[in-house]
N, C-alpha and C. Protein backbone atom coordinates (compact mmCIF):
# COMPACT_ATOMS: atom_id res chain seq x y z
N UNK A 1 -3.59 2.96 -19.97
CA UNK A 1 -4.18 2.29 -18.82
C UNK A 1 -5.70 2.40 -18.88
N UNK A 2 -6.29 1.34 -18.11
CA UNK A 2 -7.56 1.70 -18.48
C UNK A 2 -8.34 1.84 -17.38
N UNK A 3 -9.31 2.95 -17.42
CA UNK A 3 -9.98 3.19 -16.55
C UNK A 3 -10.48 2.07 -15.85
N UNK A 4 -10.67 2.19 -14.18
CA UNK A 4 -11.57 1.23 -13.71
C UNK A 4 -12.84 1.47 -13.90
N UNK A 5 -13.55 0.43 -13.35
CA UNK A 5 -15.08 -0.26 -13.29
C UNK A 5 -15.45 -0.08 -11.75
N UNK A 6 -16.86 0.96 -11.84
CA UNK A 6 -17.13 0.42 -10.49
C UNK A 6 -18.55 -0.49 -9.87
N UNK A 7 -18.80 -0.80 -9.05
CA UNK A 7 -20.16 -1.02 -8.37
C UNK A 7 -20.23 -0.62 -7.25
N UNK A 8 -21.34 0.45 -7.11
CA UNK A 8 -21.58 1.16 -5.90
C UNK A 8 -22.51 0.73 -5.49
N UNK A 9 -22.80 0.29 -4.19
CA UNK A 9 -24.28 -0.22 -3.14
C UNK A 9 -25.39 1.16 -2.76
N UNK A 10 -26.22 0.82 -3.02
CA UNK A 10 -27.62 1.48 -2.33
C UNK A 10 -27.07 2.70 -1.57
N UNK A 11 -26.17 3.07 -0.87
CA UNK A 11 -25.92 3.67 0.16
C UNK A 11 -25.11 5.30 -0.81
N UNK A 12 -25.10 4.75 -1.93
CA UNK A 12 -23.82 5.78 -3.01
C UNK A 12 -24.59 6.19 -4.23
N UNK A 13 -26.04 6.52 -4.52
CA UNK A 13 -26.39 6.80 -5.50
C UNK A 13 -26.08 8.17 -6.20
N UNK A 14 -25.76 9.07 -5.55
CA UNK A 14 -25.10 10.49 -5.75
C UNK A 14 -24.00 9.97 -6.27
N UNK A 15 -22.87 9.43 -5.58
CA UNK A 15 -21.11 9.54 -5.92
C UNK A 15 -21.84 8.83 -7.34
N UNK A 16 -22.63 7.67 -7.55
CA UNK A 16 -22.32 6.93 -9.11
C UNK A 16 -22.41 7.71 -10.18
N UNK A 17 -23.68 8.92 -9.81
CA UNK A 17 -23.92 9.94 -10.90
C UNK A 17 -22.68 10.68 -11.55
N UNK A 18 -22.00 11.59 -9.74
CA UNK A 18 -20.67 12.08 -10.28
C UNK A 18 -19.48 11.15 -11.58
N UNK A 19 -19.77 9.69 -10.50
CA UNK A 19 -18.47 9.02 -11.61
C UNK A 19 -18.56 8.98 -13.02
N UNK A 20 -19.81 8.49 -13.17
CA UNK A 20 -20.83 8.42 -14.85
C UNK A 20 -20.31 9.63 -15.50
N UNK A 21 -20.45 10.85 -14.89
CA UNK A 21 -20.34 12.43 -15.47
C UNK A 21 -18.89 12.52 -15.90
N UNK A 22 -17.46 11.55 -14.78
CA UNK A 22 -16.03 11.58 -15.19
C UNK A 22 -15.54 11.07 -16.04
N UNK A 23 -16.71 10.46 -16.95
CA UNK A 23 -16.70 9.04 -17.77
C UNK A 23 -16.21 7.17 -17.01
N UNK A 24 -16.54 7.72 -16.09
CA UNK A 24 -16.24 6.32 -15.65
C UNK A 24 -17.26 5.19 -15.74
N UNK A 25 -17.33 3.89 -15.77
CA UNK A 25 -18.16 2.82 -15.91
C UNK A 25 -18.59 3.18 -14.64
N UNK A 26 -19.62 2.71 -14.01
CA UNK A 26 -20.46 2.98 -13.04
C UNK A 26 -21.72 2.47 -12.93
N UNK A 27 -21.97 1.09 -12.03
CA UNK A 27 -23.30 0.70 -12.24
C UNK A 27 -23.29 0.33 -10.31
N UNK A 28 -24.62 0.66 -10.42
CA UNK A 28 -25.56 1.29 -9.19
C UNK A 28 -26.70 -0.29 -8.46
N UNK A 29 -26.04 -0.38 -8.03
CA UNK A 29 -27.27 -1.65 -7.02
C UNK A 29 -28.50 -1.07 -5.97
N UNK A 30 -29.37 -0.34 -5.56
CA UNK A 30 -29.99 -0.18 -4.84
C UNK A 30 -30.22 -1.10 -3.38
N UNK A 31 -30.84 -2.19 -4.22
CA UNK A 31 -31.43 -3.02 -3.26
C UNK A 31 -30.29 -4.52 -3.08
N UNK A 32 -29.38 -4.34 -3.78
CA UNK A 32 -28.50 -5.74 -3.74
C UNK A 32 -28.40 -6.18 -2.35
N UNK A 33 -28.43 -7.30 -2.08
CA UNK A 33 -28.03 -8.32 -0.56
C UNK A 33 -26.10 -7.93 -1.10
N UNK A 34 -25.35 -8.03 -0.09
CA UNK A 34 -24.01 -8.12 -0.06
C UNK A 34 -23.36 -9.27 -1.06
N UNK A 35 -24.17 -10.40 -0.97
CA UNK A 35 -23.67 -11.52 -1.64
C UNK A 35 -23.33 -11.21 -3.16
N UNK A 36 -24.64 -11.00 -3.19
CA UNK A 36 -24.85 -10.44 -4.88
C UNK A 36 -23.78 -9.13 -5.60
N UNK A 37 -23.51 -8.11 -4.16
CA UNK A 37 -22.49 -7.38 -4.74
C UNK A 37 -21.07 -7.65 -4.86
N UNK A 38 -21.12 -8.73 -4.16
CA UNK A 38 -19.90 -9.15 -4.35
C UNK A 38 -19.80 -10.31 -5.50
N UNK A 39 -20.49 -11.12 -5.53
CA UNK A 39 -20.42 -12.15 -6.88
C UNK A 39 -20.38 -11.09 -8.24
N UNK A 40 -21.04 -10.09 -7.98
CA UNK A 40 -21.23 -9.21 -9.37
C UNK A 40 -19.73 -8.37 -9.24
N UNK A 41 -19.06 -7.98 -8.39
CA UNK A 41 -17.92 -7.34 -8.47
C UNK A 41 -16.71 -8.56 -9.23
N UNK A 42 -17.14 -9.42 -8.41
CA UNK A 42 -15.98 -10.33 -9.39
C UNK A 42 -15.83 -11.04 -10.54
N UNK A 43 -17.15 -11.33 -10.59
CA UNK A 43 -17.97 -11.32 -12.53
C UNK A 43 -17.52 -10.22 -13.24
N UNK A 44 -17.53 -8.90 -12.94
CA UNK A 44 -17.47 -7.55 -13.74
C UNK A 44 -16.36 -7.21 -13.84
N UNK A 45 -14.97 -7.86 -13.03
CA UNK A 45 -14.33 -7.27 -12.45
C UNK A 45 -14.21 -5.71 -11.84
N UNK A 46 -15.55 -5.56 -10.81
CA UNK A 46 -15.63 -3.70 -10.65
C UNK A 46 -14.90 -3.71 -9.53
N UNK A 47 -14.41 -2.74 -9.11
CA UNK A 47 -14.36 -2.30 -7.92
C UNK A 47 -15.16 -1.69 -6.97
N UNK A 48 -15.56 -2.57 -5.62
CA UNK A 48 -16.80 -2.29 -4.86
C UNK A 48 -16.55 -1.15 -3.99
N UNK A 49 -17.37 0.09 -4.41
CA UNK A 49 -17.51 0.83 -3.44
C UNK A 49 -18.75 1.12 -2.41
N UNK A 50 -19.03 1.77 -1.45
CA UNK A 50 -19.93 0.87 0.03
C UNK A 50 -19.68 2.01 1.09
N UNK A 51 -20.44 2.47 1.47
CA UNK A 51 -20.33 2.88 3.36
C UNK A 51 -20.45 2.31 4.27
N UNK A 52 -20.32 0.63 4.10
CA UNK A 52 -20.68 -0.54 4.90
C UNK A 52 -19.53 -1.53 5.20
N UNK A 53 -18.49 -0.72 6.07
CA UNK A 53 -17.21 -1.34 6.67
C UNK A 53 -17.58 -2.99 6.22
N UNK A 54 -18.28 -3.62 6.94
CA UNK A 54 -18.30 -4.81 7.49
C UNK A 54 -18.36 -5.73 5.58
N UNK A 55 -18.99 -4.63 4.70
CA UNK A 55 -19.45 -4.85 3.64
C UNK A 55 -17.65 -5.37 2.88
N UNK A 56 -16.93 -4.31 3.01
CA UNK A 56 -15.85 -3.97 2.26
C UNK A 56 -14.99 -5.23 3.17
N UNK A 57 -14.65 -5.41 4.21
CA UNK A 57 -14.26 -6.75 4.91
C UNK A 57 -14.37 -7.83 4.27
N UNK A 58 -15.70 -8.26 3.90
CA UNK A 58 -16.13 -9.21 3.48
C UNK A 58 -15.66 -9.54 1.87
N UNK A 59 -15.84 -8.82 1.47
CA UNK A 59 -15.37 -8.63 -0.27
C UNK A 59 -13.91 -8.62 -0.58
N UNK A 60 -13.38 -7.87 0.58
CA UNK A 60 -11.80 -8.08 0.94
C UNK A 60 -11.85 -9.67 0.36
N UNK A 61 -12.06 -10.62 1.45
CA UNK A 61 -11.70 -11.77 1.92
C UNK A 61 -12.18 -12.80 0.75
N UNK A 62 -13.24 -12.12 -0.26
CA UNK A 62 -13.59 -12.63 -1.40
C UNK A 62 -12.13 -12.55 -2.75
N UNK A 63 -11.21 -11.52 -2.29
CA UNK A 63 -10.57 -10.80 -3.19
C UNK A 63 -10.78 -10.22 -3.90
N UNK A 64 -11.99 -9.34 -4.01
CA UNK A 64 -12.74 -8.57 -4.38
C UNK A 64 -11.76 -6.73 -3.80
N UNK A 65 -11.62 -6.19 -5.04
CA UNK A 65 -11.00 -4.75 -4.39
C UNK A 65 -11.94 -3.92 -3.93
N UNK A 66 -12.18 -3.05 -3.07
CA UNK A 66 -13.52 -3.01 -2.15
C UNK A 66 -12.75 -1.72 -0.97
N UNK A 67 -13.83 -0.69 -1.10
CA UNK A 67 -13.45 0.21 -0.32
C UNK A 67 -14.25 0.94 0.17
N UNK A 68 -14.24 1.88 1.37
CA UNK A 68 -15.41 1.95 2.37
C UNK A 68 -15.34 3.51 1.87
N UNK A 69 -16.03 3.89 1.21
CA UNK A 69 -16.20 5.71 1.06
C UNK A 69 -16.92 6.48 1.89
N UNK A 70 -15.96 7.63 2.97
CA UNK A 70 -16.49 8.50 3.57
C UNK A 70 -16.79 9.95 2.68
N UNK A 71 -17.59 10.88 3.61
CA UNK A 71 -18.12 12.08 3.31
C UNK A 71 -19.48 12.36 3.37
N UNK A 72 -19.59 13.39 3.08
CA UNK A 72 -21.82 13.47 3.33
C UNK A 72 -22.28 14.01 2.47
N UNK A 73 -20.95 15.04 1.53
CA UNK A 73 -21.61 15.38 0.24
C UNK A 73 -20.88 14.85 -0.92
N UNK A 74 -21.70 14.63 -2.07
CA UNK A 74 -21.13 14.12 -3.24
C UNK A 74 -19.84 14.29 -3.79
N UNK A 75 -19.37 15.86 -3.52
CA UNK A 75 -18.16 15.95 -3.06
C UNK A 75 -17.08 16.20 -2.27
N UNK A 76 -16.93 15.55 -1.12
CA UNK A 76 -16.59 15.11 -0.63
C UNK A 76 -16.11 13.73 -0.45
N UNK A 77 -17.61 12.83 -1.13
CA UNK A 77 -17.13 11.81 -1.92
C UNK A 77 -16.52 11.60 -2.76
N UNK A 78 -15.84 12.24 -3.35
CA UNK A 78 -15.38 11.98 -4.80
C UNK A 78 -13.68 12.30 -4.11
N UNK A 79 -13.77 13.40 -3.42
CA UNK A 79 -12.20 13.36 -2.58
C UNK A 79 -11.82 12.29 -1.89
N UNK A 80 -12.36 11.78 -1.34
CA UNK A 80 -12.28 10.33 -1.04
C UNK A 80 -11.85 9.66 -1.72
N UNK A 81 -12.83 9.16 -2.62
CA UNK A 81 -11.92 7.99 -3.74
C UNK A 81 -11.06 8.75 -4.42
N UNK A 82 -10.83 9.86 -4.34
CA UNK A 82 -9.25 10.31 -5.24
C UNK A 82 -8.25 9.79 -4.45
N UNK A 83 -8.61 10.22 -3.23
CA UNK A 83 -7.22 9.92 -2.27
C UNK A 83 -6.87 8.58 -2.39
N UNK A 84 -7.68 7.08 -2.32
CA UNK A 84 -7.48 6.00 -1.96
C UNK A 84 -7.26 5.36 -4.13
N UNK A 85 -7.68 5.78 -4.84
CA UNK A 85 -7.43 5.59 -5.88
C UNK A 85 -6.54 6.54 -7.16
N UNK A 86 -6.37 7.61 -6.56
CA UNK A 86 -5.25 8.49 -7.37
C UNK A 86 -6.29 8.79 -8.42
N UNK A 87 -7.57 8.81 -8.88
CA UNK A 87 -8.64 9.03 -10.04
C UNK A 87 -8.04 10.57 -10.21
N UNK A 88 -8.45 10.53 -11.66
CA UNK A 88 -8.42 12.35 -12.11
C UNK A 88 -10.10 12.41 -12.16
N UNK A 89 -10.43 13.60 -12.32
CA UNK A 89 -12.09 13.72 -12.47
C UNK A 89 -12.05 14.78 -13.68
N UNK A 90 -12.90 14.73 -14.97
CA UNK A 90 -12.81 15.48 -15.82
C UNK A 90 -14.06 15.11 -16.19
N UNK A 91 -14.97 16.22 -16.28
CA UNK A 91 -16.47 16.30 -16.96
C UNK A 91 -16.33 15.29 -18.74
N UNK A 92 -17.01 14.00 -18.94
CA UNK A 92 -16.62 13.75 -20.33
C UNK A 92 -18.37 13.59 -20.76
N UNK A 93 -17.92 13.18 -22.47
CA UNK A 93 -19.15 13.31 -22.86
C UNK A 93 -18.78 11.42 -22.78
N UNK A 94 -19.49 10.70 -22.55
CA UNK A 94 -18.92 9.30 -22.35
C UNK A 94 -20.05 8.42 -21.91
N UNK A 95 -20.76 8.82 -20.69
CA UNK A 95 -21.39 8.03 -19.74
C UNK A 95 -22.53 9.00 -19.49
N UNK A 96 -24.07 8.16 -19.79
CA UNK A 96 -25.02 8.68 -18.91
C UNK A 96 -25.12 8.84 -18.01
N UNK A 97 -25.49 10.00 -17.35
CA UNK A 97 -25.47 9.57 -15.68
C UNK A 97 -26.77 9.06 -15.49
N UNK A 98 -27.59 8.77 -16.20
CA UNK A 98 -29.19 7.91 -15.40
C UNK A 98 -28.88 6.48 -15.54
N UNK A 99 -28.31 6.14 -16.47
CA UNK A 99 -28.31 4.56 -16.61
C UNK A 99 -26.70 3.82 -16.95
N UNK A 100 -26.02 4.59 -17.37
CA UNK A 100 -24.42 4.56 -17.57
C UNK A 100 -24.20 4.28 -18.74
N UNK A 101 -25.01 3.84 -19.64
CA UNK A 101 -24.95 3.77 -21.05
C UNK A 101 -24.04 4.52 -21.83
N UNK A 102 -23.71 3.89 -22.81
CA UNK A 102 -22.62 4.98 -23.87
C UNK A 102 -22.96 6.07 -24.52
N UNK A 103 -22.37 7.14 -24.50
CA UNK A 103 -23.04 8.00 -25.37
C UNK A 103 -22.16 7.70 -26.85
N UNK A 104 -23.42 8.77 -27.39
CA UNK A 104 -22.75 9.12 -28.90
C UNK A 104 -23.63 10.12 -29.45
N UNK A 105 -22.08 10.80 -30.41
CA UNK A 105 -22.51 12.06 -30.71
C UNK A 105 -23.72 11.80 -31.59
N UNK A 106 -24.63 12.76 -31.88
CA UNK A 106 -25.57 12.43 -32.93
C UNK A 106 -26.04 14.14 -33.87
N UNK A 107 -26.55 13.95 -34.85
CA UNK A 107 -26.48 15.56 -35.06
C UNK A 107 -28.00 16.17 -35.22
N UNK A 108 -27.27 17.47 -34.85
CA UNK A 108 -28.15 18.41 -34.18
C UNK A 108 -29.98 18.12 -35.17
N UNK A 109 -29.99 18.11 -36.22
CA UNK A 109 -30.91 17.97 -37.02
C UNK A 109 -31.90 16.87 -36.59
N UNK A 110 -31.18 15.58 -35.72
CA UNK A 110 -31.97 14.58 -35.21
C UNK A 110 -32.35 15.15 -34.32
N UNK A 111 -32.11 16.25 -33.23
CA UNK A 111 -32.22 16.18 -31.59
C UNK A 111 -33.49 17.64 -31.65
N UNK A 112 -33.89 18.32 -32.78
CA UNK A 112 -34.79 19.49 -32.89
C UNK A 112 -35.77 19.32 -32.33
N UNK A 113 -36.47 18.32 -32.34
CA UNK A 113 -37.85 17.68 -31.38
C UNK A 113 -37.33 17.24 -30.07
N UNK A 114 -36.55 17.71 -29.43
CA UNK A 114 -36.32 16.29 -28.60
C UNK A 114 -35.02 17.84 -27.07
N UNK A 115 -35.19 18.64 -27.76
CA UNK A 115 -34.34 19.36 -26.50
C UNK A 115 -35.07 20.63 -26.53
N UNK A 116 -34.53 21.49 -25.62
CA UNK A 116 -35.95 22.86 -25.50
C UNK A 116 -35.07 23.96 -26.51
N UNK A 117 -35.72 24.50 -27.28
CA UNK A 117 -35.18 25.44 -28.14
C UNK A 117 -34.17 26.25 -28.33
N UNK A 118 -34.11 27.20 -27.59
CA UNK A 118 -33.24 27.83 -26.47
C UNK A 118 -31.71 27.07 -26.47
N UNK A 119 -31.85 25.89 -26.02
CA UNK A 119 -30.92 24.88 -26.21
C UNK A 119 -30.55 24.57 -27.94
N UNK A 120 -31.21 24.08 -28.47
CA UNK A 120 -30.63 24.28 -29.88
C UNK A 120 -30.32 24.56 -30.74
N UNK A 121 -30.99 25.90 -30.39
CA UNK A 121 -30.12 27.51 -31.07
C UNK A 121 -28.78 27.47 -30.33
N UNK A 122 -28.67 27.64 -29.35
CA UNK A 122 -27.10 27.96 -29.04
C UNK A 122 -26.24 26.94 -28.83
N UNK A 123 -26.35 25.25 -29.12
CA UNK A 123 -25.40 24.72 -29.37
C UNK A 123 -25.53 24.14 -30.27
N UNK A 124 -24.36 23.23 -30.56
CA UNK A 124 -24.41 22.39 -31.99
C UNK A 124 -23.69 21.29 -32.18
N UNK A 125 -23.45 20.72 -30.83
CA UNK A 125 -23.10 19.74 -30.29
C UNK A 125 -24.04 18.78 -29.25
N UNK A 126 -24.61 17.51 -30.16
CA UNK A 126 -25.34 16.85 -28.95
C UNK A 126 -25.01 15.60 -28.96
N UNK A 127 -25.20 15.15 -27.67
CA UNK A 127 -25.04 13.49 -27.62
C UNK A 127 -26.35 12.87 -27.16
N UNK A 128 -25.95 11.60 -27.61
CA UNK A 128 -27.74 10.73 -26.91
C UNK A 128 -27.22 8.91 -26.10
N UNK A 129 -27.84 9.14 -25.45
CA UNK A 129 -27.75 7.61 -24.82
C UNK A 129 -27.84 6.44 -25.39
N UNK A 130 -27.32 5.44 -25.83
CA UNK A 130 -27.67 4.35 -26.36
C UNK A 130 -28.84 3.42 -25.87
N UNK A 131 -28.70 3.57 -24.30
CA UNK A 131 -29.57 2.74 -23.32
C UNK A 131 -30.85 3.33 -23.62
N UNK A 132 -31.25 4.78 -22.95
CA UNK A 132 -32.42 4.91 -22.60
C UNK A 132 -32.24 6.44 -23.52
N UNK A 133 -31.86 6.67 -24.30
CA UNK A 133 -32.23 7.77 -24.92
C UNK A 133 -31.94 9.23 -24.82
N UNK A 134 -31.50 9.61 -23.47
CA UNK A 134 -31.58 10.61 -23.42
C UNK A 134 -30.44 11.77 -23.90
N UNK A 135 -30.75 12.73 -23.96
CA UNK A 135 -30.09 13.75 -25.11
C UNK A 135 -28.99 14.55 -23.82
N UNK A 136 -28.13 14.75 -24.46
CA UNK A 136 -27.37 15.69 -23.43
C UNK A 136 -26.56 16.88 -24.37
N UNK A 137 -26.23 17.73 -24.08
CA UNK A 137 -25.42 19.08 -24.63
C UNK A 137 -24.57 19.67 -23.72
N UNK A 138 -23.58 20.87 -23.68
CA UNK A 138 -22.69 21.45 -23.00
C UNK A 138 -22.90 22.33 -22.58
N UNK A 139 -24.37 22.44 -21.60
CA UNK A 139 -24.99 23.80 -21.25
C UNK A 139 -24.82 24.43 -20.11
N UNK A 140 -25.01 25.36 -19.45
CA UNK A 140 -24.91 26.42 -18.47
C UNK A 140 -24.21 25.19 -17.22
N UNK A 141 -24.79 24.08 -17.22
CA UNK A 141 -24.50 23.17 -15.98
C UNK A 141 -23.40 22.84 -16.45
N UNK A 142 -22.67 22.94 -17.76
CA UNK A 142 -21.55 22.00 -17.70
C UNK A 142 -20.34 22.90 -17.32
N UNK A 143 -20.12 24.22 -17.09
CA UNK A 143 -19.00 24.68 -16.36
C UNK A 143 -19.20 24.70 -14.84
N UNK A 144 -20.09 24.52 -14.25
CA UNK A 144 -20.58 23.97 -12.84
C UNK A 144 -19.54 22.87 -12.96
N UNK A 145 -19.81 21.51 -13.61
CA UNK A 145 -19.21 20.37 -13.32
C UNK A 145 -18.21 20.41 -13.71
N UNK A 146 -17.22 21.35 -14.30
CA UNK A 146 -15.92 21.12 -14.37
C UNK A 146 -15.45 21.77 -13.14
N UNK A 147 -16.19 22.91 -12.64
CA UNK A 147 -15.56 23.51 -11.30
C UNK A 147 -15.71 22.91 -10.29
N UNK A 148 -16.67 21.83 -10.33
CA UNK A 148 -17.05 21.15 -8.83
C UNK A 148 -15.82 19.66 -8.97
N UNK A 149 -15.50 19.32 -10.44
CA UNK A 149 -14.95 18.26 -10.40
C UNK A 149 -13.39 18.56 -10.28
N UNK A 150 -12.60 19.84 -10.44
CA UNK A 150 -11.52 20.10 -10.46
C UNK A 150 -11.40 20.78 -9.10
């Protein structure tokens, strides 16, 4: 089965980071008018997520799948859309969280200039963004995000 797609509105820039981190597709509108998130949900086929009842109504009626996410912290959000979508959440190496881009592994010998030392002495596993570059590894933060995501 394949993972869904989402588009989150201005109002969800936290939850998109979390999703990006579960490997999920995840792209982020700030400033979108409603129209636009909805023509782009059904172009992408994503699923629109929103804290803007009237928002998710509307997209309804577009046939657009569209759902109103409560909570105040990021997770809390993420319990939310488990409940209404059955999602598992698992820290992957997959998805940037700044831009959602693909990762890929790359090796350590490329990334020596490019991560803080410290860091590349003790691992030997890195990935890099396709989009915008940036380097990621499996460091002190990444058993944080498996405990916050499980």
């Amino acid at each position: 089965m394949l993972k869904p797609k989402f588009l989150l509105d201005g109002m969800l820039g936290s939850l998109t980071r979390w999703l990006r981190i579960s490997g999920f597709d995840a792209m982020y509108q700030r400033n979108a008018k409603d129209a636009d998130l909805i023509k782009e949900s059904i172009e992408d086929n994503r699923i629109l997520l929103t804290r803007d009842r009237e928002l998710v109504e509307r997209a309804r009626k577009m046939g657009v799948e569209a759902y109103f996410i409560s909570g105040t912290t990021s997770v809390e959000k993420l319990v939310d859309l488990r409940k209404k979508l059955d999602l598992s959440y698992s820290p992957q190496i997959s998805r940037c969280p700044r831009c959602n881009g693909v990762l890929r592994e790359v090796e350590k010998a490329r990334v020596s200039q490019r991560v803080p030392e410290a860091s590349y002495i003790a691992f030997d596993d890195f990935w890099e963004c396709k989009e915008c570059g940036t380097i990621y590894w499996k460091g002190s933060h990444w058993k944080k995000l498996k405990n916050t995501l499980n």
